[in-house]
C-alpha atoms as a PDB file:
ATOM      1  CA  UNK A   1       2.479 181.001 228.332  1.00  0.00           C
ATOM      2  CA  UNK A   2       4.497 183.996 226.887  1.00  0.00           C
ATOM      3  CA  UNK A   3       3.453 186.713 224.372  1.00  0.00           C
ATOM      4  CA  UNK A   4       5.406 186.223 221.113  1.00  0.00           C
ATOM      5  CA  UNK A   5       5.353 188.254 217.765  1.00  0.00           C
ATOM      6  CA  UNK A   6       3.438 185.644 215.057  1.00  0.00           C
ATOM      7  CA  UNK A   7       4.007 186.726 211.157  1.00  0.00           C
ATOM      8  CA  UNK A   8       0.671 186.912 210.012  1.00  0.00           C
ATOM      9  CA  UNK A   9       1.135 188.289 206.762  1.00  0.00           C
ATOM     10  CA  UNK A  10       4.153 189.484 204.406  1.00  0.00           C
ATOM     11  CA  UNK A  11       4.234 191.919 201.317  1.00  0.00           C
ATOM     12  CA  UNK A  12       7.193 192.817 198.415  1.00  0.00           C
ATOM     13  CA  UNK A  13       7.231 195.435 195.777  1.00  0.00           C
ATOM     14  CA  UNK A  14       9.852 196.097 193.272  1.00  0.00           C
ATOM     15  CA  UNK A  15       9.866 198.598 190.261  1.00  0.00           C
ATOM     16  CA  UNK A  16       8.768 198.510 186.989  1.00  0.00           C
ATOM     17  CA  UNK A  17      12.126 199.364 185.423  1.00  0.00           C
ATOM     18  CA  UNK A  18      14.484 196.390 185.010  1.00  0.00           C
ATOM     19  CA  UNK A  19      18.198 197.166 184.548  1.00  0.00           C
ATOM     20  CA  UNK A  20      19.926 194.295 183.252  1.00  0.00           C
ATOM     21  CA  UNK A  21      23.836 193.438 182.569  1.00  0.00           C
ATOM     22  CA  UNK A  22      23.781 193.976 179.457  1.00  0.00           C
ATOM     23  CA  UNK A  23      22.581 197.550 179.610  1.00  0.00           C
ATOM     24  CA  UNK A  24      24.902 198.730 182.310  1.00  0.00           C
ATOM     25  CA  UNK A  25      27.561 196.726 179.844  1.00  0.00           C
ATOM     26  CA  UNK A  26      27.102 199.748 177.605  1.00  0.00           C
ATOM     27  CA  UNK A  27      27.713 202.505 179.845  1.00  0.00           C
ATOM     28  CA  UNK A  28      30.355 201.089 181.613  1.00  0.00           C
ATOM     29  CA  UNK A  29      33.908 199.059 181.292  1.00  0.00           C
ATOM     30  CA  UNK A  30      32.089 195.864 182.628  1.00  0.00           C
ATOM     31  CA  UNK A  31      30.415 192.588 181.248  1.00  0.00           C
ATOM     32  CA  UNK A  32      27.472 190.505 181.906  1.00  0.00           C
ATOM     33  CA  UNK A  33      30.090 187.691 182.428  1.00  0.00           C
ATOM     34  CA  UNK A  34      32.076 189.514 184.305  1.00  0.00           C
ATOM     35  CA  UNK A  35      28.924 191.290 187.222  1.00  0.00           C
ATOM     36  CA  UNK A  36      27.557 187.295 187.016  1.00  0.00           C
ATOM     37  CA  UNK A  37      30.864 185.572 187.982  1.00  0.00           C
ATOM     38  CA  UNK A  38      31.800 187.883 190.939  1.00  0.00           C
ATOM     39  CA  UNK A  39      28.426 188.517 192.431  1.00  0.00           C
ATOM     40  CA  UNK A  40      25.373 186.130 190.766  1.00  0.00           C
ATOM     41  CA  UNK A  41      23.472 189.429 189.663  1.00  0.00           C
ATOM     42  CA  UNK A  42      21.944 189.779 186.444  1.00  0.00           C
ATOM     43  CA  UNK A  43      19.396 192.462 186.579  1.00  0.00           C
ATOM     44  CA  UNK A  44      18.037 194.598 189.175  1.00  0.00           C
ATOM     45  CA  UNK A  45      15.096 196.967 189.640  1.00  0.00           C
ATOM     46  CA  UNK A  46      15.567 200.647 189.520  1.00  0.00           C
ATOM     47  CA  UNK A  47      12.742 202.995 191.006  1.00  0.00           C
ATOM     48  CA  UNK A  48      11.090 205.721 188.648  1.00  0.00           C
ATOM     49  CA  UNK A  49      11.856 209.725 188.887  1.00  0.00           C
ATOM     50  CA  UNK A  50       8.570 209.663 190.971  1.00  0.00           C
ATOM     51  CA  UNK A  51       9.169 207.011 193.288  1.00  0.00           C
ATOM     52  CA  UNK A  52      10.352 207.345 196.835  1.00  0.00           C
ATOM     53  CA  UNK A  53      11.481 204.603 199.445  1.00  0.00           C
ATOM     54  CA  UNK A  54       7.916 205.312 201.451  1.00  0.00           C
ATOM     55  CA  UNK A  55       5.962 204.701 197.810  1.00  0.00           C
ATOM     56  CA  UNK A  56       8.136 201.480 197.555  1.00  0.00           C
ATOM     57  CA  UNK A  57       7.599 200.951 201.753  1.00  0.00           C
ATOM     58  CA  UNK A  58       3.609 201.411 201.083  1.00  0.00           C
ATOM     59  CA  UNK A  59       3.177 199.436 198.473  1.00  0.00           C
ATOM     60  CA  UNK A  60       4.654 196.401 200.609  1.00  0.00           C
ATOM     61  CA  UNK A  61       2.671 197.062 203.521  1.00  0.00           C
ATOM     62  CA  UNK A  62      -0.502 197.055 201.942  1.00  0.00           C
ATOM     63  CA  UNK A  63       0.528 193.814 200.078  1.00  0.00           C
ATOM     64  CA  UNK A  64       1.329 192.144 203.557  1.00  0.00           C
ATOM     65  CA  UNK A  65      -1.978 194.032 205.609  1.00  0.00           C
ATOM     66  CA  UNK A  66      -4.211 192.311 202.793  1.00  0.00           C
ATOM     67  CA  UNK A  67      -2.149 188.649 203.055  1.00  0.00           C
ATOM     68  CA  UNK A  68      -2.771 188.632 206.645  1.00  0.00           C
ATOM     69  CA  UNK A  69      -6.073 190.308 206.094  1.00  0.00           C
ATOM     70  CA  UNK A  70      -5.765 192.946 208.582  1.00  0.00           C
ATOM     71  CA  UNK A  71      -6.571 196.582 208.440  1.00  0.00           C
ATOM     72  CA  UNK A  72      -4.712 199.276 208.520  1.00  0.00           C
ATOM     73  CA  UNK A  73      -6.249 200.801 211.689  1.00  0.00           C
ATOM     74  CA  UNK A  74      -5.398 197.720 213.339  1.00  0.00           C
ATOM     75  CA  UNK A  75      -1.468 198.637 213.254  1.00  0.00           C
ATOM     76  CA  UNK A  76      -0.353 200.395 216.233  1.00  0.00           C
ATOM     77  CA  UNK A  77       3.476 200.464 215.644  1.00  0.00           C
ATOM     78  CA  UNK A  78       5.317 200.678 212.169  1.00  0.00           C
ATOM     79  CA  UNK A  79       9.285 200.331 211.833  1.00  0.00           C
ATOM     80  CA  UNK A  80      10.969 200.819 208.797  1.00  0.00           C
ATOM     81  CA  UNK A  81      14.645 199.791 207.725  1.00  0.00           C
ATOM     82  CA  UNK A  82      15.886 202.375 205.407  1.00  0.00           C
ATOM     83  CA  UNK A  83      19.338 203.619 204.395  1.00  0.00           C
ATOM     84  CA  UNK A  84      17.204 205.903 201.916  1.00  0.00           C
ATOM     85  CA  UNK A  85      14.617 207.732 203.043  1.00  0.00           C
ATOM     86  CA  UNK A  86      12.204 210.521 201.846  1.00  0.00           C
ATOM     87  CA  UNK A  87      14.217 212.968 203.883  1.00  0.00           C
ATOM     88  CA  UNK A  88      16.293 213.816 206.442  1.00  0.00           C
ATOM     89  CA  UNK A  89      13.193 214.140 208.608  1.00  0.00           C
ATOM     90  CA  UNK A  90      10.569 213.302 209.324  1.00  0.00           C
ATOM     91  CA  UNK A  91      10.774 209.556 209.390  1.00  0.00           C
ATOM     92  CA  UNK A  92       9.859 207.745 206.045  1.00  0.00           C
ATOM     93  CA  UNK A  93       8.356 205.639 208.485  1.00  0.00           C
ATOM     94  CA  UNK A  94       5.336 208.225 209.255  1.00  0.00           C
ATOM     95  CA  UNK A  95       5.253 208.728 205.740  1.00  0.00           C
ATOM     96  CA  UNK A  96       4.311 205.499 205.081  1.00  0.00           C
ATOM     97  CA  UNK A  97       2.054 205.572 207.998  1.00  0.00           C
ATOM     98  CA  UNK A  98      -0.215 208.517 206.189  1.00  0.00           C
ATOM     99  CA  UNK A  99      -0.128 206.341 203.053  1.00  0.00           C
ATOM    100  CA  UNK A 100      -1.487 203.627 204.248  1.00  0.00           C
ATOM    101  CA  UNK A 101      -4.185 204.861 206.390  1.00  0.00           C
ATOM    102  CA  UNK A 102      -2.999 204.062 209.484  1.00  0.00           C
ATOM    103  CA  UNK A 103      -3.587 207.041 212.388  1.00  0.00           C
ATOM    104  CA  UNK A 104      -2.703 205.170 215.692  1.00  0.00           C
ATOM    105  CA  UNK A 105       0.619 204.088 217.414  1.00  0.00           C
ATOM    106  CA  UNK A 106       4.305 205.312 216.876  1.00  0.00           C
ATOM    107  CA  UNK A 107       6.119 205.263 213.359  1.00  0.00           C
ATOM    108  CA  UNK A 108      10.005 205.669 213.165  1.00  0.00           C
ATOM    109  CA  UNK A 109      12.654 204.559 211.287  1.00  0.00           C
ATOM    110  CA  UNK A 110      15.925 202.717 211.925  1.00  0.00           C
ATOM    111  CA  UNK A 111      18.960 202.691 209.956  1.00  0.00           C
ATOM    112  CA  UNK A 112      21.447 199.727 210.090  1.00  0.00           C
ATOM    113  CA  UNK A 113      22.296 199.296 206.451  1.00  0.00           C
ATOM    114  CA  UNK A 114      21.918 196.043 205.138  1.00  0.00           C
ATOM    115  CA  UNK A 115      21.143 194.334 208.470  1.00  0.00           C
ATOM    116  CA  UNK A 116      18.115 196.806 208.544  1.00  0.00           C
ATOM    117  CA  UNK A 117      15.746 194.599 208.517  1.00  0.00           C
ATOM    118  CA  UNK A 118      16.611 192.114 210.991  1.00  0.00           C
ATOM    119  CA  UNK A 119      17.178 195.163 213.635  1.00  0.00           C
ATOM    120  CA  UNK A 120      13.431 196.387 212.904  1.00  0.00           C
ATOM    121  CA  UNK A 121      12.420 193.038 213.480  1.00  0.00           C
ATOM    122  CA  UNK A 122      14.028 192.679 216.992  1.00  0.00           C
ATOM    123  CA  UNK A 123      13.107 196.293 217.848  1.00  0.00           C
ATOM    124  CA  UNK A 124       9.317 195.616 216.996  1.00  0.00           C
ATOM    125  CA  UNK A 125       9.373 192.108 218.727  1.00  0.00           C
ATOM    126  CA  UNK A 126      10.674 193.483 222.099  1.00  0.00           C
ATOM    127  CA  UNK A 127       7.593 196.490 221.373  1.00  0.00           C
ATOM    128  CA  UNK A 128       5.379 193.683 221.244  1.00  0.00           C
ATOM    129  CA  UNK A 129       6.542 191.265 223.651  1.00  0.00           C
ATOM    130  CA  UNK A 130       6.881 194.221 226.806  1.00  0.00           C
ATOM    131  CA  UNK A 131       2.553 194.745 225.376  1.00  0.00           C
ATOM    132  CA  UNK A 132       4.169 198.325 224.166  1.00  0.00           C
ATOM    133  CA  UNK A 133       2.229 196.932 221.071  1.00  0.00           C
ATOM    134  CA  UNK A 134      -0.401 194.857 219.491  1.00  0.00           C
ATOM    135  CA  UNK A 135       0.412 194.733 215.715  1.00  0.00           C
ATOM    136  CA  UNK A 136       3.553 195.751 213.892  1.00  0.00           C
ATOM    137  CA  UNK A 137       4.593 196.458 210.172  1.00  0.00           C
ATOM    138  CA  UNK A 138       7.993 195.594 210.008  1.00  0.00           C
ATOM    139  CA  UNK A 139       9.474 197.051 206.908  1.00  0.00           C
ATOM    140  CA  UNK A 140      12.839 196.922 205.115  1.00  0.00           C
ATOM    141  CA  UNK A 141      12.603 199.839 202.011  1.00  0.00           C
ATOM    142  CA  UNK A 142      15.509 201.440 199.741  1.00  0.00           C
ATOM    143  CA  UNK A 143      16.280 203.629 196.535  1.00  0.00           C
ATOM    144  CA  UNK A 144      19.518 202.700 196.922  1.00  0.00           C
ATOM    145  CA  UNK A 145      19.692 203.982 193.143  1.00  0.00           C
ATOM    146  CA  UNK A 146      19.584 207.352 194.090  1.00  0.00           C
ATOM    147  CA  UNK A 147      22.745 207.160 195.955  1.00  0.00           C
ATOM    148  CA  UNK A 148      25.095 205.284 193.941  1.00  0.00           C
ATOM    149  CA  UNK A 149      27.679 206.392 191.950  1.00  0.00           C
ATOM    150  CA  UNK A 150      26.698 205.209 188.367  1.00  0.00           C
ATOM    151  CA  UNK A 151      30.805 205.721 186.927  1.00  0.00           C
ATOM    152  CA  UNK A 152      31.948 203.183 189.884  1.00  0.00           C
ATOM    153  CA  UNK A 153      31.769 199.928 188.305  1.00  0.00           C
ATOM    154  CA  UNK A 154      32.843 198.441 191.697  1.00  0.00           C
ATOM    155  CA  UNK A 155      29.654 199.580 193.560  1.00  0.00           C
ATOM    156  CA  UNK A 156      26.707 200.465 191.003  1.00  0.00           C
ATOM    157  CA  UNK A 157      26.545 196.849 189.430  1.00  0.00           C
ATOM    158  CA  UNK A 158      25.679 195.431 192.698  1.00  0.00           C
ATOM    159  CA  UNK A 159      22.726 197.779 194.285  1.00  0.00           C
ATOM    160  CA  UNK A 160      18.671 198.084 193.301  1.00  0.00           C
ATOM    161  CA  UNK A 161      15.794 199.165 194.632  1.00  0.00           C
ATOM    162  CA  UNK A 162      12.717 197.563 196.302  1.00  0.00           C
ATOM    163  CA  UNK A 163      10.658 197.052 199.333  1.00  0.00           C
ATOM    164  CA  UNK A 164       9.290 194.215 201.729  1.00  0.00           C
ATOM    165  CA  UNK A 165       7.267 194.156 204.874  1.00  0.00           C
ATOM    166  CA  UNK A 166       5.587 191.440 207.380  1.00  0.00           C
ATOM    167  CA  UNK A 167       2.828 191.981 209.784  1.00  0.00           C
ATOM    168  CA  UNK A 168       3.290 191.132 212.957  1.00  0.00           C
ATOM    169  CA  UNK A 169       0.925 190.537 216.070  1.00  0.00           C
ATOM    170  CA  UNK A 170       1.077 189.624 219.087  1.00  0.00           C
ATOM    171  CA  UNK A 171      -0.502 186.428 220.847  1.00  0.00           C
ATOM    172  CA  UNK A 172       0.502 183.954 223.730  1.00  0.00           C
ATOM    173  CA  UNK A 173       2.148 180.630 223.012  1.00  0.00           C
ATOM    174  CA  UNK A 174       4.474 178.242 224.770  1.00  0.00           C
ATOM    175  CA  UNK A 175       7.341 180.507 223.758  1.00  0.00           C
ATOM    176  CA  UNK A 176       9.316 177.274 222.477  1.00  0.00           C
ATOM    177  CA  UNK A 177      11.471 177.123 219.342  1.00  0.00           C
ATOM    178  CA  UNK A 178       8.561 174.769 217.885  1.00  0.00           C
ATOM    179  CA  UNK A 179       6.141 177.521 219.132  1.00  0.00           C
ATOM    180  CA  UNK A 180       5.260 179.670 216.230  1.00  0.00           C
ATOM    181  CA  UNK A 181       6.469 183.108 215.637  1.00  0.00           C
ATOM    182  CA  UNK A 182       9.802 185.409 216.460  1.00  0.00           C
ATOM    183  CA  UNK A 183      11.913 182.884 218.743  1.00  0.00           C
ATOM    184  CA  UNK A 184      14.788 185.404 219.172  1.00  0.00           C
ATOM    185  CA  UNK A 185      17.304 188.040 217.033  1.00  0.00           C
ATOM    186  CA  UNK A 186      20.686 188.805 217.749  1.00  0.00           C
ATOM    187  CA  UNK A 187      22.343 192.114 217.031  1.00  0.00           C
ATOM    188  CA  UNK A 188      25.817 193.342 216.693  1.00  0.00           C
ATOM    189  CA  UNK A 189      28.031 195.985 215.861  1.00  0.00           C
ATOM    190  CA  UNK A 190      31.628 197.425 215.423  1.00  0.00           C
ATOM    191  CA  UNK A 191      31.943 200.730 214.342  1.00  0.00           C
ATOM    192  CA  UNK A 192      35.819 200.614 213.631  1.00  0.00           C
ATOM    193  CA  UNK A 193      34.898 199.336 209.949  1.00  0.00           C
ATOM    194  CA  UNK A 194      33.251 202.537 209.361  1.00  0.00           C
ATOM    195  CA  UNK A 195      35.589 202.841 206.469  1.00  0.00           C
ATOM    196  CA  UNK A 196      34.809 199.833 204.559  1.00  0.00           C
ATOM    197  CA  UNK A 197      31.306 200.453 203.236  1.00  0.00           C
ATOM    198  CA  UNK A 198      30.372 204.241 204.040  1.00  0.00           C
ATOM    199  CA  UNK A 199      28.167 207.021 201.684  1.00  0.00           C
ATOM    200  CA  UNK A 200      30.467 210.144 202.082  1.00  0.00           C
ATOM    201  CA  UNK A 201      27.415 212.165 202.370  1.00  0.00           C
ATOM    202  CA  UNK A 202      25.293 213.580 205.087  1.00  0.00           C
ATOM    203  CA  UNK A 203      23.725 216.530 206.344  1.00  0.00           C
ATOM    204  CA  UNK A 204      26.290 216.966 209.431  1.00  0.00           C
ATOM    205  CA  UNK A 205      29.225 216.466 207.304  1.00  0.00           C
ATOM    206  CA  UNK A 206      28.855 218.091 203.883  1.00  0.00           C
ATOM    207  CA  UNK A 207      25.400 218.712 203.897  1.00  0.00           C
ATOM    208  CA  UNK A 208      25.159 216.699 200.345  1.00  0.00           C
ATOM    209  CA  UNK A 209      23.376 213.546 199.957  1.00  0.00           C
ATOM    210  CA  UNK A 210      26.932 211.861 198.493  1.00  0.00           C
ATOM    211  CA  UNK A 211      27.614 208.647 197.092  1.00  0.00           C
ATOM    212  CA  UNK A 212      28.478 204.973 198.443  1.00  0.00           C
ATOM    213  CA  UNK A 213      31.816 203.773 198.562  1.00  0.00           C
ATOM    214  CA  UNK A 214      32.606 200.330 199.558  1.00  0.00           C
ATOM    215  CA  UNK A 215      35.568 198.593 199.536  1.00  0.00           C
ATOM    216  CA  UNK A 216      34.755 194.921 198.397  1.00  0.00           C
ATOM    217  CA  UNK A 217      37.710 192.643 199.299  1.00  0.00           C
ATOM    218  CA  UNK A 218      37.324 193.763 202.903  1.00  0.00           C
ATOM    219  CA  UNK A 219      33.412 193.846 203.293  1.00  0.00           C
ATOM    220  CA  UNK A 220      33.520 190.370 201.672  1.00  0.00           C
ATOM    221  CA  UNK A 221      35.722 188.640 204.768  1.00  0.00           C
ATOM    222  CA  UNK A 222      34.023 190.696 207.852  1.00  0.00           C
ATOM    223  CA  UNK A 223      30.556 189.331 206.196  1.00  0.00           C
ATOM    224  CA  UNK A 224      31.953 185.621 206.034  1.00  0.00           C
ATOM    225  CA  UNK A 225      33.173 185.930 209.335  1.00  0.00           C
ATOM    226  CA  UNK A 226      30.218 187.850 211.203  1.00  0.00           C
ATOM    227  CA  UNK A 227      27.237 186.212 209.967  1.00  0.00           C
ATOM    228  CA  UNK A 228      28.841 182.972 210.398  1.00  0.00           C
ATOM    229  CA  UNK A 229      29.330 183.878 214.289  1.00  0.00           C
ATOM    230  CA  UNK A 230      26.020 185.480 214.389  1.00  0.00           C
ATOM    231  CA  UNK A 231      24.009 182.434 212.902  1.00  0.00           C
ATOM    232  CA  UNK A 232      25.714 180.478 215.919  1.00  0.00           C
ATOM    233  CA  UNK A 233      24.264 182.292 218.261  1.00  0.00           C
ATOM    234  CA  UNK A 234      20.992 181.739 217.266  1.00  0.00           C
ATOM    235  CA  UNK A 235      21.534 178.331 217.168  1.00  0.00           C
ATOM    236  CA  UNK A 236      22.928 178.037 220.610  1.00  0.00           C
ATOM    237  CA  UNK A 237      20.501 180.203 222.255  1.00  0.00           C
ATOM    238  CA  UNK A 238      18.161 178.160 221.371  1.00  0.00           C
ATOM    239  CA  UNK A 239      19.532 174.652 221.277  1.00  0.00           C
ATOM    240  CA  UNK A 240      18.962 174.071 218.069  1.00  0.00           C
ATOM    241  CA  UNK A 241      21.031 172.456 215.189  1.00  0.00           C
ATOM    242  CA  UNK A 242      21.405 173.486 211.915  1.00  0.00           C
ATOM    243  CA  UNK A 243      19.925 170.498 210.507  1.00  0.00           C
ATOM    244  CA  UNK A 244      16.707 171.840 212.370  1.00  0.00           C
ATOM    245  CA  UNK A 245      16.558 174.850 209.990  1.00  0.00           C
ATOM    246  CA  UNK A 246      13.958 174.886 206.911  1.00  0.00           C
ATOM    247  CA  UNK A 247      14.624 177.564 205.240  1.00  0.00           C
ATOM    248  CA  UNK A 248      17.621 180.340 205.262  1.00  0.00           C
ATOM    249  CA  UNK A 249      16.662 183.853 204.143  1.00  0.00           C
ATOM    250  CA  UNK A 250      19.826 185.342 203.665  1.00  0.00           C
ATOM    251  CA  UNK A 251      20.598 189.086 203.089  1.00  0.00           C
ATOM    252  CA  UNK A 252      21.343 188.987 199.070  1.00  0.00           C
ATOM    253  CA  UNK A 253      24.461 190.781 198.766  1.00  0.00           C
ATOM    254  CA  UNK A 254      26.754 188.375 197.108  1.00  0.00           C
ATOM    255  CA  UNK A 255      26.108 184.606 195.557  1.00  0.00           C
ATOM    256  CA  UNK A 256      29.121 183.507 196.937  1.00  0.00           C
ATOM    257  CA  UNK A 257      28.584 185.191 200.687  1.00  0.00           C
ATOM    258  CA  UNK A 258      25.228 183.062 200.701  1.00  0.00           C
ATOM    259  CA  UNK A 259      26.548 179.859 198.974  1.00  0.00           C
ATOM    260  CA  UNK A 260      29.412 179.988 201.795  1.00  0.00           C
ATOM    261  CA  UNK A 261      27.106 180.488 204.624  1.00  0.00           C
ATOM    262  CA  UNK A 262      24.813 177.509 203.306  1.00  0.00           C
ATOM    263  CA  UNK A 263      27.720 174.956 202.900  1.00  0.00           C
ATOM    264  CA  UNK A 264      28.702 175.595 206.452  1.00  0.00           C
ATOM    265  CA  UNK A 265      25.207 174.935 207.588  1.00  0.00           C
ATOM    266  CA  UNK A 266      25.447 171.942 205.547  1.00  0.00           C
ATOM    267  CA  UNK A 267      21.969 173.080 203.936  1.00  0.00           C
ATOM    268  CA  UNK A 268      21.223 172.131 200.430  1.00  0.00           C
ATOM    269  CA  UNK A 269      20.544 174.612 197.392  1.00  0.00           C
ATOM    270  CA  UNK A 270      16.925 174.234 197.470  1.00  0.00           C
ATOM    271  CA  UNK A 271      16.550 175.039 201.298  1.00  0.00           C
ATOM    272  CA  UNK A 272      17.917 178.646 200.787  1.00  0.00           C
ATOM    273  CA  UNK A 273      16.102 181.917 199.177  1.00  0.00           C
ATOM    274  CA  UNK A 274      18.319 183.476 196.544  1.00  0.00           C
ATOM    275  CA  UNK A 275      16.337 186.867 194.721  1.00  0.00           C
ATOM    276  CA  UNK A 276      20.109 187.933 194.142  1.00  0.00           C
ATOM    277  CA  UNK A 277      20.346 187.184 190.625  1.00  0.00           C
ATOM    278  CA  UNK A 278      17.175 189.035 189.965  1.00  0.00           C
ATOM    279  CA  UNK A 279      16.944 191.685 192.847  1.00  0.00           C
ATOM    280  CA  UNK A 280      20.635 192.173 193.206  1.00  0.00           C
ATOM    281  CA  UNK A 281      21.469 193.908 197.106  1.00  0.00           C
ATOM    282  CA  UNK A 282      18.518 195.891 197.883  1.00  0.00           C
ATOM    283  CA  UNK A 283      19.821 196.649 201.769  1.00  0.00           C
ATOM    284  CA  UNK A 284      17.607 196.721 204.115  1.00  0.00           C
ATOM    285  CA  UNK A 285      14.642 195.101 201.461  1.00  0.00           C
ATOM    286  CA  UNK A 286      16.416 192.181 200.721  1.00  0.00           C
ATOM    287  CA  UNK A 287      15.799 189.600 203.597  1.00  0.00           C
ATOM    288  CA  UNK A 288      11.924 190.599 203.452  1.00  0.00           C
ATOM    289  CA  UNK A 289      11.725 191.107 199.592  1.00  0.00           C
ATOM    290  CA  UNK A 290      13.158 187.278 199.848  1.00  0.00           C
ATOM    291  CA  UNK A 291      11.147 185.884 202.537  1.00  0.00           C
ATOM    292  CA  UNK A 292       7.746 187.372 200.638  1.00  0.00           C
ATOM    293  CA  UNK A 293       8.594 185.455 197.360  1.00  0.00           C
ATOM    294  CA  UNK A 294       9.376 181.934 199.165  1.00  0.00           C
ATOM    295  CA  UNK A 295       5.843 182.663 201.499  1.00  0.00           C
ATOM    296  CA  UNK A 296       4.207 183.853 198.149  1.00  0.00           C
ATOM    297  CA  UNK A 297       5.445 180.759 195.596  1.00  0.00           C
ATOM    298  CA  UNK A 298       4.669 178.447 198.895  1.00  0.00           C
ATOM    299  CA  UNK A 299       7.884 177.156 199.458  1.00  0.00           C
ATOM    300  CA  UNK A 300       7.940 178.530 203.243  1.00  0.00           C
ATOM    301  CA  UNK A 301       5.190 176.810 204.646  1.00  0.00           C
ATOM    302  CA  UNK A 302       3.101 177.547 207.877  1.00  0.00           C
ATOM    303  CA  UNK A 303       5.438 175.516 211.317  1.00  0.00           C
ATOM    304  CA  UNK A 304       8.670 175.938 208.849  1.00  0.00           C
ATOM    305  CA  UNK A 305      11.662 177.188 210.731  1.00  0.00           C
ATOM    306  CA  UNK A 306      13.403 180.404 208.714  1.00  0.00           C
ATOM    307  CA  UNK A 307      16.843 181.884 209.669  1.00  0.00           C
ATOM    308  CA  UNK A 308      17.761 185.096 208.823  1.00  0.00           C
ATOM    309  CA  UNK A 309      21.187 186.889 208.600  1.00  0.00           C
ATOM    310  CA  UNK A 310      22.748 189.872 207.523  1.00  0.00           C
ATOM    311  CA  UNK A 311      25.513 192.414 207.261  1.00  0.00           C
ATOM    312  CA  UNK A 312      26.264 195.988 206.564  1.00  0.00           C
ATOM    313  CA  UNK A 313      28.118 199.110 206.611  1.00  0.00           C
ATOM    314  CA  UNK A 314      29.105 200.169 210.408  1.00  0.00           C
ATOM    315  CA  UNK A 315      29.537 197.655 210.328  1.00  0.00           C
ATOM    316  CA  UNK A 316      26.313 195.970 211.634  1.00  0.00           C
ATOM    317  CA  UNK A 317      25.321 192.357 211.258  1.00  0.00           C
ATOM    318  CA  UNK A 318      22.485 189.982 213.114  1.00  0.00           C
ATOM    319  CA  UNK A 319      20.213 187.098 212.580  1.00  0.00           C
ATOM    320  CA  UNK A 320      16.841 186.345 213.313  1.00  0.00           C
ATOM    321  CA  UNK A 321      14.849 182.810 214.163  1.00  0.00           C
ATOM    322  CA  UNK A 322      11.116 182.975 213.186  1.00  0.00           C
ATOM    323  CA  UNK A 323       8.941 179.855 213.134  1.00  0.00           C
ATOM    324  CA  UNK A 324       6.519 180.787 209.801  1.00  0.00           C
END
């Protein structure tokens, strides 16, 4: 037997405001045509004046405590993906830990970009495999609103804001692939790219918060490439085909990134999550904002197999195997 991080519970939250095509169509030299063809997006959700990541972070985790019908006292150990937070310091993370009740454990953030998410989730399985921890909130939370240049047609069309979170705990199992819970994630990193997708911002360089500036063409064939080679190693480390996989939860950056890592998994439309078109990127949220609305509409069933993959600016990129 071997201790193993189960998913007991998942939560989403995404603003009120809705910011479609159309509207950013009349601020900018752009088209609804034009955003749709190149990316899939049609609308995403933009967090109010008085909304910050850890409201956004919160309102997940409470969503995925009361699926998995655990309390908050009960969570020893919170990490949350964020590009965005409150602050410099302290950690959104601890912010999110007041909010929600929760007075125990350690609370801290990580920041990988877009592969946020799937880097929480390794760092809080390892917690909870070593027995460092019982039960995790694992939570992937952005405004990336706030730091987007809004006259940058190349950039602001593709970005919005949202939160999503799972609960994880730990329990003994055979530790199998067909064993239930985290089976294994695979991180990587190369920070020569640093170029490519950067915010040119930051307390230790200009002290502003700055604005993110990406340079498509590029980003597009490093995410091809990595995630591709990162998906691989999931499947080899565990000797598993891609016919074996159920579900895959993609990061949501670009239709065409996720249609092209589908067709070379030879999985069909239906058996990958796409929130693109109505989420658009959300960084660090997207994989869990995703996952939450296939758990939630009961497409990812309880023994189904889920990969995840992203990539980001760093540039960082991973996947993740979790039996549901």
């Amino acid at each position: 037997m071997a201790l193993r991080s189960l998913a007991l519970g998942c939560g989403s939250y995404l603003p009120a405001q809705v910011l479609t095509n159309e509207e950013l169509s009349q601020r900018l030299q752009t088209s609804d045509i034009w955003i749709r063809k190149r990316t899939g997006i049609c609308q995403r959700h933009i967090a109010a004046d008085d909304e910050m990541t850890s409201d956004l972070g919160s309102a997940a985790a409470r969503q995925a405590l009361e699926q998995a019908g655990i309390d908050a006292d009960e969570v020893d150990l919170i990490v949350c993906a964020t590009s965005t937070p409150d602050e410099t310091f302290p950690a959104t993370a601890t912010r999110i830990q007041e909010q929600i009740g929760c007075t125990r454990g350690a609370a801290f953030d990580i920041q990988a970009v877009c592969s946020g998410f799937v880097f929480a989730l390794s760092v809080a399985d390892n917690f909870l495999r070593l027995g460092q921890a019982r039960t995790a909130l694992v939570i992937g939370a952005e405004t990336f609103s706030r730091i987007l240049d809004w006259e940058d047609r190349g950039t602001c069309v593709l970005f919005g804001d949202g939160a999503g979170a799972v609960l994880l705990r730990a329990a003994e199992n055979g530790g199998t692939p067909q064993d239930a819970g985290v089976i294994s994630t695979h991180l990587y990193s190369d920070g020569r790219h640093h170029d490519a997708l950067y915010v040119d911002g930051g307390p230790s360089s200009n002290g502003q918060v700055g604005h993110l500036r990406m340079e498509g063409k590029e980003v597009f064939r490093h995410a091809v490439v990595r995630m591709a080679d990162a998906i691989d190693a999931a499947l080899e480390k565990n000797d598993l085909k891609a016919s074996d996989i159920d579900w895959m939860v993609p990061h949501q950056a670009n239709i065409r990134i996720i249609e092209s890592m589908a067709k070379r998994l030879d999985l069909p439309k239906e058996r990958v999550v796409v929130t693109v078109d109505r989420h658009a990127n959300t960084s660090a949220a997207s994989i869990p904002l995703a996952l939450c609305e296939a758990v939630t509409d009961g497409r990812i069933k309880r023994g189904d197999l889920i990969l995840m993959e992203a990539m980001g600016g760093g540039f960082t990129w991973g996947s993740a195997l979790l039996r549901w």
